[in-house]
C-alpha atoms as a PDB file:
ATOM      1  CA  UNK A   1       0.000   0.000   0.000  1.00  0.00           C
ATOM      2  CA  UNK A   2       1.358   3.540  -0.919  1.00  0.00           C
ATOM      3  CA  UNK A   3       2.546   5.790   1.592  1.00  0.00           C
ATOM      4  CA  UNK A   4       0.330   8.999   1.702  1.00  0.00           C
ATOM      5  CA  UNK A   5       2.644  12.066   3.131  1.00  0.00           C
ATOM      6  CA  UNK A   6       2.003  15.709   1.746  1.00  0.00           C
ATOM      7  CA  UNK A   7       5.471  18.685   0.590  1.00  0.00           C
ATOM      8  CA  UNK A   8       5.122  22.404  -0.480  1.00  0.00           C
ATOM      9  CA  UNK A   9       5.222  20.725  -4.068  1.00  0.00           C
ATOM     10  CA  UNK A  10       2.050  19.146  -3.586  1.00  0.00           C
ATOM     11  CA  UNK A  11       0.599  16.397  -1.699  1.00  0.00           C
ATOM     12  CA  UNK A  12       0.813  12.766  -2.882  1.00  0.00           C
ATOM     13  CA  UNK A  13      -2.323  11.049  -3.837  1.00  0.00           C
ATOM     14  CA  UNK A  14      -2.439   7.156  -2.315  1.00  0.00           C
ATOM     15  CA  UNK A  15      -1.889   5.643  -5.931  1.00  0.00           C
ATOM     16  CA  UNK A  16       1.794   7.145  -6.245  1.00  0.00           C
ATOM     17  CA  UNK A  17       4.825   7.717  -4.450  1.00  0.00           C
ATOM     18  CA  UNK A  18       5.075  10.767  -6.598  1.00  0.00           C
ATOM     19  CA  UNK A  19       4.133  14.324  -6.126  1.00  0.00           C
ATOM     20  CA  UNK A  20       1.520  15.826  -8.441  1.00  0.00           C
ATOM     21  CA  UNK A  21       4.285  18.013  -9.062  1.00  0.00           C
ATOM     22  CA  UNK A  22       6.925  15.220 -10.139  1.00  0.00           C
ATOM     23  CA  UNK A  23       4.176  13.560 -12.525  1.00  0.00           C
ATOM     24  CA  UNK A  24       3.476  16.774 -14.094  1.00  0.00           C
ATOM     25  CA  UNK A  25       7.088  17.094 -14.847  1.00  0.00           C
ATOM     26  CA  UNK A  26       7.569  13.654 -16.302  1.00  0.00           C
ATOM     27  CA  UNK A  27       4.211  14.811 -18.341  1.00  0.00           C
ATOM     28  CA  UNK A  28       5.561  17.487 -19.868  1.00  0.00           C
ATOM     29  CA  UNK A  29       8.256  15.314 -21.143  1.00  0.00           C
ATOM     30  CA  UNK A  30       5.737  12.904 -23.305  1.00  0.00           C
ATOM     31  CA  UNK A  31       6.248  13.835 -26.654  1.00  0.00           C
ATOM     32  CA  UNK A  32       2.866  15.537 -28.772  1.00  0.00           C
ATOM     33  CA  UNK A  33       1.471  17.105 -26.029  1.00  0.00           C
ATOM     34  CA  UNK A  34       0.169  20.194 -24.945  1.00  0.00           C
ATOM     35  CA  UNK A  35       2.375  19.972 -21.964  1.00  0.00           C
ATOM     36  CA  UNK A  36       5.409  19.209 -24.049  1.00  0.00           C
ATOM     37  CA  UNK A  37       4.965  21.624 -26.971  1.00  0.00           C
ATOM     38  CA  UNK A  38       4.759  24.668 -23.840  1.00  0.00           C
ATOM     39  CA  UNK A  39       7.964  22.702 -22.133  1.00  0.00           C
ATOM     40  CA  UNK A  40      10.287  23.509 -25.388  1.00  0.00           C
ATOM     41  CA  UNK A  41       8.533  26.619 -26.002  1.00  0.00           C
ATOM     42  CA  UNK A  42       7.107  25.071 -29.607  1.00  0.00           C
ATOM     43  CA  UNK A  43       4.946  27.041 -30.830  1.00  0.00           C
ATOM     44  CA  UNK A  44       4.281  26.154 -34.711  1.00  0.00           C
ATOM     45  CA  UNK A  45       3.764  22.482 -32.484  1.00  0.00           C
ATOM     46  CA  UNK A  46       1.305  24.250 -29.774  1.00  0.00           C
ATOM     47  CA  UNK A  47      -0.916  25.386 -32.661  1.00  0.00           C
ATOM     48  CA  UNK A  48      -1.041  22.362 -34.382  1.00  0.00           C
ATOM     49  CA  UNK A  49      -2.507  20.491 -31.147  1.00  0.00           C
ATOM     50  CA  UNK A  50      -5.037  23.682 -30.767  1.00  0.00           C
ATOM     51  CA  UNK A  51      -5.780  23.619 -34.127  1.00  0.00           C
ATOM     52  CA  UNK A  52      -6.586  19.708 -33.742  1.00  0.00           C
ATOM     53  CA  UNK A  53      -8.729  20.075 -30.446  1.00  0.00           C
ATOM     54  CA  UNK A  54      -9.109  23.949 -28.910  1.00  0.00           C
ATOM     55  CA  UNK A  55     -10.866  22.681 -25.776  1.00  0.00           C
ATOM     56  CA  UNK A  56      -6.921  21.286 -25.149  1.00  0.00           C
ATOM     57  CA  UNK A  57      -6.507  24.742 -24.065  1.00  0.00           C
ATOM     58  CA  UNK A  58      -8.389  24.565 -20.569  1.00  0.00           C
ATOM     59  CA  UNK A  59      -5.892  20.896 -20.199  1.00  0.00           C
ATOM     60  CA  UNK A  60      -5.493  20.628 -16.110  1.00  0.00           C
ATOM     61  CA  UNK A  61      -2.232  19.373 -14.846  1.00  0.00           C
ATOM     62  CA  UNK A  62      -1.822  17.101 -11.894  1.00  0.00           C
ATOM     63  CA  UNK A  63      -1.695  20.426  -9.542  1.00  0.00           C
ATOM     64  CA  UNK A  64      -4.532  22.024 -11.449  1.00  0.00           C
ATOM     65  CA  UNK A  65      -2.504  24.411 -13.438  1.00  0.00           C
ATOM     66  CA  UNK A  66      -3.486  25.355 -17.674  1.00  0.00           C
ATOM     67  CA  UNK A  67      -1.298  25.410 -19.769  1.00  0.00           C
ATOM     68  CA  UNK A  68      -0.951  29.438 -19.614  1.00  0.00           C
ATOM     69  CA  UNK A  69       0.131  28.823 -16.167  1.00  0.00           C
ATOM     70  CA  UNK A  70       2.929  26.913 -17.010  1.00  0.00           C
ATOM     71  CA  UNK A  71       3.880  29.042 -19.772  1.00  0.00           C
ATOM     72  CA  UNK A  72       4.268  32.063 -17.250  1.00  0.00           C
ATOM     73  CA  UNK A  73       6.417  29.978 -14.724  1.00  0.00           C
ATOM     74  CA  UNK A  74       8.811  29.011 -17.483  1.00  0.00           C
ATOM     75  CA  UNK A  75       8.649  32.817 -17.942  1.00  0.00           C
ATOM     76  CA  UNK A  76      11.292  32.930 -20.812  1.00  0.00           C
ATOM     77  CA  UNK A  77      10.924  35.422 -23.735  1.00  0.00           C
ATOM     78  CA  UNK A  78       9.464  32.764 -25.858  1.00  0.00           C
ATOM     79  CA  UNK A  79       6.944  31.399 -23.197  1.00  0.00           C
ATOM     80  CA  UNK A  80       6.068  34.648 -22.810  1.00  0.00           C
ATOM     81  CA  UNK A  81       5.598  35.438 -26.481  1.00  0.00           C
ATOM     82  CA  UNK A  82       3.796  32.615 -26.930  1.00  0.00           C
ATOM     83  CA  UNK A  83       1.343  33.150 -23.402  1.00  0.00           C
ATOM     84  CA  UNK A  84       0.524  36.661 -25.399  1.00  0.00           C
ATOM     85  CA  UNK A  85      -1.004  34.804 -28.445  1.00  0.00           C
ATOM     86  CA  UNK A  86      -2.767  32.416 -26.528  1.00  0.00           C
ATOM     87  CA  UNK A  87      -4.345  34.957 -24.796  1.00  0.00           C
ATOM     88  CA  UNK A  88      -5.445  37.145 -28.280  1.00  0.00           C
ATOM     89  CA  UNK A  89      -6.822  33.749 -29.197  1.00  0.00           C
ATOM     90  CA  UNK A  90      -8.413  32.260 -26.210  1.00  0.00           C
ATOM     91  CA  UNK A  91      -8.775  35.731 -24.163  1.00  0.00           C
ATOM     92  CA  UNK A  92     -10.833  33.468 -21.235  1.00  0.00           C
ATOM     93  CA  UNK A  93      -7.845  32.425 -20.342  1.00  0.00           C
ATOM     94  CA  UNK A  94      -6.491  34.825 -18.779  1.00  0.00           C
ATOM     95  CA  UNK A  95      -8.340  34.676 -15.692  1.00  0.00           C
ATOM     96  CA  UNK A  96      -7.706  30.558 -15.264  1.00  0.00           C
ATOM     97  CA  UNK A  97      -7.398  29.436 -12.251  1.00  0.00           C
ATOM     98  CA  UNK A  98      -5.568  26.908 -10.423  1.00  0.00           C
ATOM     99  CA  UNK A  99      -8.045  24.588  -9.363  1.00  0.00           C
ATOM    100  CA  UNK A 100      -6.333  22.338  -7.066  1.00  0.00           C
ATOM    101  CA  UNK A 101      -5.978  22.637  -3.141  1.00  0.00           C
ATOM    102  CA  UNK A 102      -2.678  24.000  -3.865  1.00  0.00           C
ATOM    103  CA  UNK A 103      -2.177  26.839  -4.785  1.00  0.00           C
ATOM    104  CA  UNK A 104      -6.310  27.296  -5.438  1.00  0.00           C
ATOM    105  CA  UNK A 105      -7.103  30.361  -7.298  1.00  0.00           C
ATOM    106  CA  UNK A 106      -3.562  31.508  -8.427  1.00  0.00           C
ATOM    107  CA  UNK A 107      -3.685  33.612 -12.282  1.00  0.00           C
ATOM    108  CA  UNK A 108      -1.231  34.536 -14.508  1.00  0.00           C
ATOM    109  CA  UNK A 109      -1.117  38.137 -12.965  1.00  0.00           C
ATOM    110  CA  UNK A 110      -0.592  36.565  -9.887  1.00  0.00           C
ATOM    111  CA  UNK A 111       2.523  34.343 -11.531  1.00  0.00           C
ATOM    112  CA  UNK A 112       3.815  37.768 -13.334  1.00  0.00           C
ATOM    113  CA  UNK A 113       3.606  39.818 -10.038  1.00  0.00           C
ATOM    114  CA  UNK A 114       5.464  37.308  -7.842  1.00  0.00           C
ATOM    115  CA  UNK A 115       7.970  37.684 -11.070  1.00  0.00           C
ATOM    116  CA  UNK A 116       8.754  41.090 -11.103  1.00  0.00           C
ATOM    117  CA  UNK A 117       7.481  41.376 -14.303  1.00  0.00           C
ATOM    118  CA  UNK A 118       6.035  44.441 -15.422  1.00  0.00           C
ATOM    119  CA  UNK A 119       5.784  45.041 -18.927  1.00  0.00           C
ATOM    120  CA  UNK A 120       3.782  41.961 -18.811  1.00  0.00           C
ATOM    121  CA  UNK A 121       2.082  42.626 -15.631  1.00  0.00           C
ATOM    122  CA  UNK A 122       1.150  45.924 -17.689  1.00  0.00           C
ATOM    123  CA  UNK A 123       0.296  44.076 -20.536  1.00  0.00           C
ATOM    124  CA  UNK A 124      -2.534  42.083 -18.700  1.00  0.00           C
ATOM    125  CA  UNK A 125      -3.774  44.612 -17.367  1.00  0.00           C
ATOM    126  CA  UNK A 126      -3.893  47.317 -19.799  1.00  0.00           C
ATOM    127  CA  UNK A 127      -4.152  46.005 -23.227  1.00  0.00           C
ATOM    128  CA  UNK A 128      -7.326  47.216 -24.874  1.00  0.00           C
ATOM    129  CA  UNK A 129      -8.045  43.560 -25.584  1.00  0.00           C
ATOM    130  CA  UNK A 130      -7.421  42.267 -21.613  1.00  0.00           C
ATOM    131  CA  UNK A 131      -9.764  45.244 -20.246  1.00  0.00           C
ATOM    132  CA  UNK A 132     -12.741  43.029 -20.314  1.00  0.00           C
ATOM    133  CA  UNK A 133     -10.723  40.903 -17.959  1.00  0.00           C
ATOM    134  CA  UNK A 134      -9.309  43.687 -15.908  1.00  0.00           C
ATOM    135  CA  UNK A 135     -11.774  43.669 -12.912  1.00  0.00           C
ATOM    136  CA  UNK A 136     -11.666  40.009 -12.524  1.00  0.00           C
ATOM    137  CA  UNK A 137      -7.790  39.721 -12.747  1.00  0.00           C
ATOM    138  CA  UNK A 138      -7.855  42.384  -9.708  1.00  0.00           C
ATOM    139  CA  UNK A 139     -10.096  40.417  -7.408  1.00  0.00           C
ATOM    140  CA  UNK A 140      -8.768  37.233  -8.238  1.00  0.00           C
ATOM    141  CA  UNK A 141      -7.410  35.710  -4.934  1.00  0.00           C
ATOM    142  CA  UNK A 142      -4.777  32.943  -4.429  1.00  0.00           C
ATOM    143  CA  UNK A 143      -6.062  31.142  -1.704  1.00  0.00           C
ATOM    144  CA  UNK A 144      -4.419  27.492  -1.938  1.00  0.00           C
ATOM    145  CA  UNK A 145      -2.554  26.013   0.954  1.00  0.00           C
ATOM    146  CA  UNK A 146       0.813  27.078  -0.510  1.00  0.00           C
ATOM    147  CA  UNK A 147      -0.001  30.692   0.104  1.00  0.00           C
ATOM    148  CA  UNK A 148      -1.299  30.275   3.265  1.00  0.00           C
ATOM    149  CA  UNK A 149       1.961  29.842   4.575  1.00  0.00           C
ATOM    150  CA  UNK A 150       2.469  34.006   4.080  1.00  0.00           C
ATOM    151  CA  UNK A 151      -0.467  35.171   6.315  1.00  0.00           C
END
């Protein structure tokens, strides 16, 4: 019988003696996903899958994350690039949550705060195409067990 015991990175579930966070790693190293077209920042590859199936776009990780999440935590210029034309083409996304225990409730302005990144934390907020979003990405709260650990 598996061990249950819960990290920071996530707790385990009884099935695995791996964190959610470990098995979304090794997911994001299967070849022709989503998860693995955002890992090597592929985006001809990315468009392809959303092309195929667009509803790929709200994918959940094993911590609850989209892929615009992870796109932001890689956080290179290319992620980044890329996280901008998802968000022109799906512009729902930009107020995805986290949906796991977690860190519950945690958006990409959250992720680009907590970076020190303003041109896209200015970006979010005040391109003409975001402002529909803009009220919602300023109440959004992070409320996941992670971030309870700052109150």
């Amino acid at each position: 019988m598996a061990r249950r015991k819960e990290s920071a990175t996530g707790a385990l579930d009884k099935d695995s003696n791996q964190s959610a966070v470990e098995r979304q790693t090794e997911s994001s190293h299967k070849s022709g996903t989503i998860w693995d077209a955002i890992r090597k920042a592929d985006q001809p590859s990315l468009e392809r899958l959303l092309d195929a199936d667009p509803n790929s776009i709200n994918t959940r990780g094993f911590v609850g994350e989209c892929p615009i999440h992870m796109l932001f935590l890689y956080g290179t210029e290319a992620h980044l690039n890329m996280a901008q034309y998802l968000i022109t083409r799906f512009p729902e996304i930009i107020i995805q949550s986290y949906n796991e225990a977690e860190y519950y409730g945690e958006i990409v302005l959250h992720i680009a705060i907590i970076n020190r990144n303003a041109t896209m934390v200015e970006w979010l907020l005040g391109d003409k195409r975001n402002r529909p979003y803009q009220e919602q990405q300023l109440t959004a709260a992070a409320s996941g067990h992670f971030f309870q650990l700052y109150v």
